[in-house]
Protein backbone atom coordinates (compact mmCIF):
# COMPACT_ATOMS: atom_id res chain seq x y z
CA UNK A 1 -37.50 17.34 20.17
CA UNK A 2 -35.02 19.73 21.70
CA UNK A 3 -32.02 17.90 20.06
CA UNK A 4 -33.84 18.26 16.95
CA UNK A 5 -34.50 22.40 17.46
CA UNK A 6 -30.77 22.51 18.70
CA UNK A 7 -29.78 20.91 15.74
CA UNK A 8 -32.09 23.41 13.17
CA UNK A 9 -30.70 26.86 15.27
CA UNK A 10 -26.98 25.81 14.53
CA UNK A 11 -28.22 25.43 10.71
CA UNK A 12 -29.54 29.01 10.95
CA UNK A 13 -26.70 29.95 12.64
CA UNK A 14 -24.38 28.78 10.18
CA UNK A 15 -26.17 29.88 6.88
CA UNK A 16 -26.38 32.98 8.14
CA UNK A 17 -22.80 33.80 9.34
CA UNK A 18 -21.76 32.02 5.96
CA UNK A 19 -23.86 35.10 4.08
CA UNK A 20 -22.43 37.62 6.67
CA UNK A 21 -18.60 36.95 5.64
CA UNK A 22 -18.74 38.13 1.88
CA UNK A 23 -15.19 38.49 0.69
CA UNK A 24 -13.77 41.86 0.71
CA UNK A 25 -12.31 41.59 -2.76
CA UNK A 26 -14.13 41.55 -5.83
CA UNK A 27 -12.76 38.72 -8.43
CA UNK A 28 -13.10 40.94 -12.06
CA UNK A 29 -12.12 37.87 -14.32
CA UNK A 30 -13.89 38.80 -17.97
CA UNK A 31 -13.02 36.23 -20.57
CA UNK A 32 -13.46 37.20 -24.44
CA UNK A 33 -16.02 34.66 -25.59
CA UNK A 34 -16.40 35.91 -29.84
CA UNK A 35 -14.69 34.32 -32.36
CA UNK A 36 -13.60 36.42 -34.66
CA UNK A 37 -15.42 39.21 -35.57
CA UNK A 38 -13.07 41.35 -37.58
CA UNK A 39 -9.65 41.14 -39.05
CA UNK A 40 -6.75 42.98 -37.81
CA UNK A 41 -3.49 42.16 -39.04
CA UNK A 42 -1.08 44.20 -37.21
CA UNK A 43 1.49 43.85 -35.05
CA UNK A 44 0.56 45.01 -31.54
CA UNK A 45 2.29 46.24 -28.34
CA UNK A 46 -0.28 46.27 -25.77
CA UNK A 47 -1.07 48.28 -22.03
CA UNK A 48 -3.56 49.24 -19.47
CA UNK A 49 -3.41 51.86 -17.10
CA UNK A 50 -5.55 52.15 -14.38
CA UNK A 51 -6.70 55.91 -13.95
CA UNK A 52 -9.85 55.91 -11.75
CA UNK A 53 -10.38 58.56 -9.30
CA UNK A 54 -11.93 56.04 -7.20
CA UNK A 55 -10.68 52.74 -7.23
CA UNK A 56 -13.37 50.99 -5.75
CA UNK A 57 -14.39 48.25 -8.22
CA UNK A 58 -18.07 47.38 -6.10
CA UNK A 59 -19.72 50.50 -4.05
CA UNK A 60 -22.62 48.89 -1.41
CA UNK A 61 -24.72 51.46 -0.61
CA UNK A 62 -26.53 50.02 2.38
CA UNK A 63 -29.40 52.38 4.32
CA UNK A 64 -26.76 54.30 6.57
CA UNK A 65 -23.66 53.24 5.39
CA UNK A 66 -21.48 52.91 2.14
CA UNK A 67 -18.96 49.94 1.94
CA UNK A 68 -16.32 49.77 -0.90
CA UNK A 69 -14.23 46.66 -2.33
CA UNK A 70 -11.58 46.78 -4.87
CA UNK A 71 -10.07 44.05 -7.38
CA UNK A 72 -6.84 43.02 -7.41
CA UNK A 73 -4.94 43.20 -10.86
CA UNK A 74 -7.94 44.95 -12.87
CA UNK A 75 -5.13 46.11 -15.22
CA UNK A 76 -3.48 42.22 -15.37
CA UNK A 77 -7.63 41.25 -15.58
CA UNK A 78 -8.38 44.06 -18.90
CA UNK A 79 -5.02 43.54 -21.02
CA UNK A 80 -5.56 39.59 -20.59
CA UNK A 81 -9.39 39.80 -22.27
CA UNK A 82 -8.13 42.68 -25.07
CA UNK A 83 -5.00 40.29 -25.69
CA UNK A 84 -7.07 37.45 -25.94
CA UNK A 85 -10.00 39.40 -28.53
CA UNK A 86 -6.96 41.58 -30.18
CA UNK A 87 -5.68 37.65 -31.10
CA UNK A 88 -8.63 35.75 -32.10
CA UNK A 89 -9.24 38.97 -34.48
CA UNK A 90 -6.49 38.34 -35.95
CA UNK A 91 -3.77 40.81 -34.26
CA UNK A 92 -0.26 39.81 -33.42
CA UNK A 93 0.58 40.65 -29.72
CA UNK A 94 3.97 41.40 -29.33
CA UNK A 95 6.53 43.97 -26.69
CA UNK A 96 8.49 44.45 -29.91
CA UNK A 97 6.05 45.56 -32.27
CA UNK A 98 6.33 49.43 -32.98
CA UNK A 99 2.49 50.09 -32.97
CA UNK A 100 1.41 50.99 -29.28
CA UNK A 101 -2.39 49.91 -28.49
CA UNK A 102 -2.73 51.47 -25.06
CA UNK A 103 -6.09 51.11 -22.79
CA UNK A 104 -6.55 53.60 -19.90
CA UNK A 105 -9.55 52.79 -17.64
CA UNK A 106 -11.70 55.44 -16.31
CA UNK A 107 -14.11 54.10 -15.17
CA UNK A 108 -15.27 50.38 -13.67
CA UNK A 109 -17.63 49.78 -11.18
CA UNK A 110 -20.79 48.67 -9.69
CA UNK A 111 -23.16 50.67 -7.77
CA UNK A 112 -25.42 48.48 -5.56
CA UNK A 113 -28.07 50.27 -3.34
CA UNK A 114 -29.52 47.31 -0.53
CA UNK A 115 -33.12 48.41 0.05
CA UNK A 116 -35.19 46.58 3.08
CA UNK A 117 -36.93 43.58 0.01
CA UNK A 118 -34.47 44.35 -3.11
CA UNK A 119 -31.33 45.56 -4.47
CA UNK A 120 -30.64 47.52 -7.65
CA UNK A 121 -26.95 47.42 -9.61
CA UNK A 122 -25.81 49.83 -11.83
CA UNK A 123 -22.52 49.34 -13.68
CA UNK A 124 -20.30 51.76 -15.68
CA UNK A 125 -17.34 51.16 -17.22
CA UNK A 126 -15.28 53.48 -19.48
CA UNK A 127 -12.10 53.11 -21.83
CA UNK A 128 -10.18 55.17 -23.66
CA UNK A 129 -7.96 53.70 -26.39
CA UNK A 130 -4.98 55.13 -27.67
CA UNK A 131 -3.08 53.91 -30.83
CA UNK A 132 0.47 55.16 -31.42
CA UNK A 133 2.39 54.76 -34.40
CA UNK A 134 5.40 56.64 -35.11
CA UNK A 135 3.05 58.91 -38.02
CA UNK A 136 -0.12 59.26 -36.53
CA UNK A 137 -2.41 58.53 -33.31
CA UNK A 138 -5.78 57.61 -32.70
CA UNK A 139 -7.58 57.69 -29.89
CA UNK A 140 -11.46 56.73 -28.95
CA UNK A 141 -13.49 56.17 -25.67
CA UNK A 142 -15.83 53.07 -25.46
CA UNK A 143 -18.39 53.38 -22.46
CA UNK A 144 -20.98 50.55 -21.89
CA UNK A 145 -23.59 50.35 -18.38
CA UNK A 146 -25.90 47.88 -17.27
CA UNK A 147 -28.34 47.65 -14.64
CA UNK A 148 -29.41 44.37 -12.28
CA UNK A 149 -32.37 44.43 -10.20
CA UNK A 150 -33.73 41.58 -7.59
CA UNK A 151 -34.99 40.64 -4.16
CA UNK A 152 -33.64 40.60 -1.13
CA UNK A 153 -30.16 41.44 -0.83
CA UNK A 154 -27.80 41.12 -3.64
CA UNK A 155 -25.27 38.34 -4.07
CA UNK A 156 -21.82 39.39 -5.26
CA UNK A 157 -21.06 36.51 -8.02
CA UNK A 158 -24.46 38.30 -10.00
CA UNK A 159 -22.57 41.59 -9.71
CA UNK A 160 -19.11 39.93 -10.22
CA UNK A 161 -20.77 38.59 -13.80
CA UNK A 162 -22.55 42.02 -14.60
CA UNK A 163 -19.04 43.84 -14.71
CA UNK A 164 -16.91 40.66 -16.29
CA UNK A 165 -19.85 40.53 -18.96
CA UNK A 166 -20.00 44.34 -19.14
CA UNK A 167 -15.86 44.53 -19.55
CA UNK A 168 -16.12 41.94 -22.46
CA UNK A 169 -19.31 43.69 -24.39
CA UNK A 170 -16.99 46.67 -24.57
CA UNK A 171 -14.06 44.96 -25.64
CA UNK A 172 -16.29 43.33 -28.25
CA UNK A 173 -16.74 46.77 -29.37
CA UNK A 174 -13.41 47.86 -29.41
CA UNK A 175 -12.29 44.84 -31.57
CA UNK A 176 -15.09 45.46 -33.88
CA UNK A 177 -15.03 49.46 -34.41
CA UNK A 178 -14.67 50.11 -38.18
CA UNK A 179 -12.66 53.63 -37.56
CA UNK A 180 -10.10 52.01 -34.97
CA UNK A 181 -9.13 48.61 -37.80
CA UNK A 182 -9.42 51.60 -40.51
CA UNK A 183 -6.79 52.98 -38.76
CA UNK A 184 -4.49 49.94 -37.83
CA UNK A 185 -4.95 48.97 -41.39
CA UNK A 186 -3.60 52.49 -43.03
């Protein structure tokens, strides 16, 4: 009987230290999942700049204290998913081409708030595109949000997939916006 009480208080122990030691990095990895939606047949020189105030990719607001995690290579992370979309839509991706299809992020994050029985997310993410040809620019922002509630406290792959599936809806949109393939195709 002891051996067998022993035996369930290491368990404990070891479940619960295992959901102490979250990771302090938050793994954005969105992955463009459409086919093709539009067609855009240009030639394409693509970038993303990172130009959030804060760059704190996950904010845990816990009852008296506020934790924050970054990502590492969100920029690497965004131009990978709007390479992939910009291709399957029918773009050529290319460092040569003349037309410049630039991405600034402004916003991308998740909010969680850790209440005593549940947690609430709220995600926001903001782009603003800029196309540059040697006539004639265009430039758009593209702003999505979702919001996750459930028990207890939250678990950071759920708010890992809110923002990946967030980043891709708004890419979607990007990809699909009748003014911006007006404009590549004029």
């Amino acid at each position: 009987m002891k051996i067998t009480n022993i035996i369930i208080g290491c368990c404990v122990l070891l479940i619960l230290g295992g959901c102490a030691n979250q990771p302090s990095q938050v793994i954005l990895n969105p992955v463009y999942k459409n086919g093709q939606i539009s067609t855009i047949n240009s030639s394409l020189s693509t970038s993303v700049i990172d130009l959030r105030g804060d760059t704190s990719t996950l904010k845990l607001i816990e009852s008296d204290k506020t934790k924050t995690f970054a990502s590492q290579g969100i920029t690497s992370s965004i131009k990978s998913v709007l390479d992939s979309a910009l291709s399957r839509n029918g773009a050529s991706i290319s460092n040569l081409a003349t037309v410049r299809f630039e991405v600034d992020i402004h916003a991308l994050q998740a909010v969680v708030t850790e209440k005593l029985v549940s947690h609430t997310s709220e995600a926001h993410i903001e782009l603003g595109v800029r196309v540059i040809r040697a006539s004639s620019n265009f430039s758009k922002v593209y702003r999505g949000s979702a919001n996750l509630e459930g028990p207890f406290s939250h678990e950071r792959a759920k708010i890992e997939g809110q923002l990946n599936k967030l980043t891709e809806q708004v890419i979607t949109r990007i990809v699909s916006d009748p003014e911006l393939i007006e404009f590549l195709e004029g």
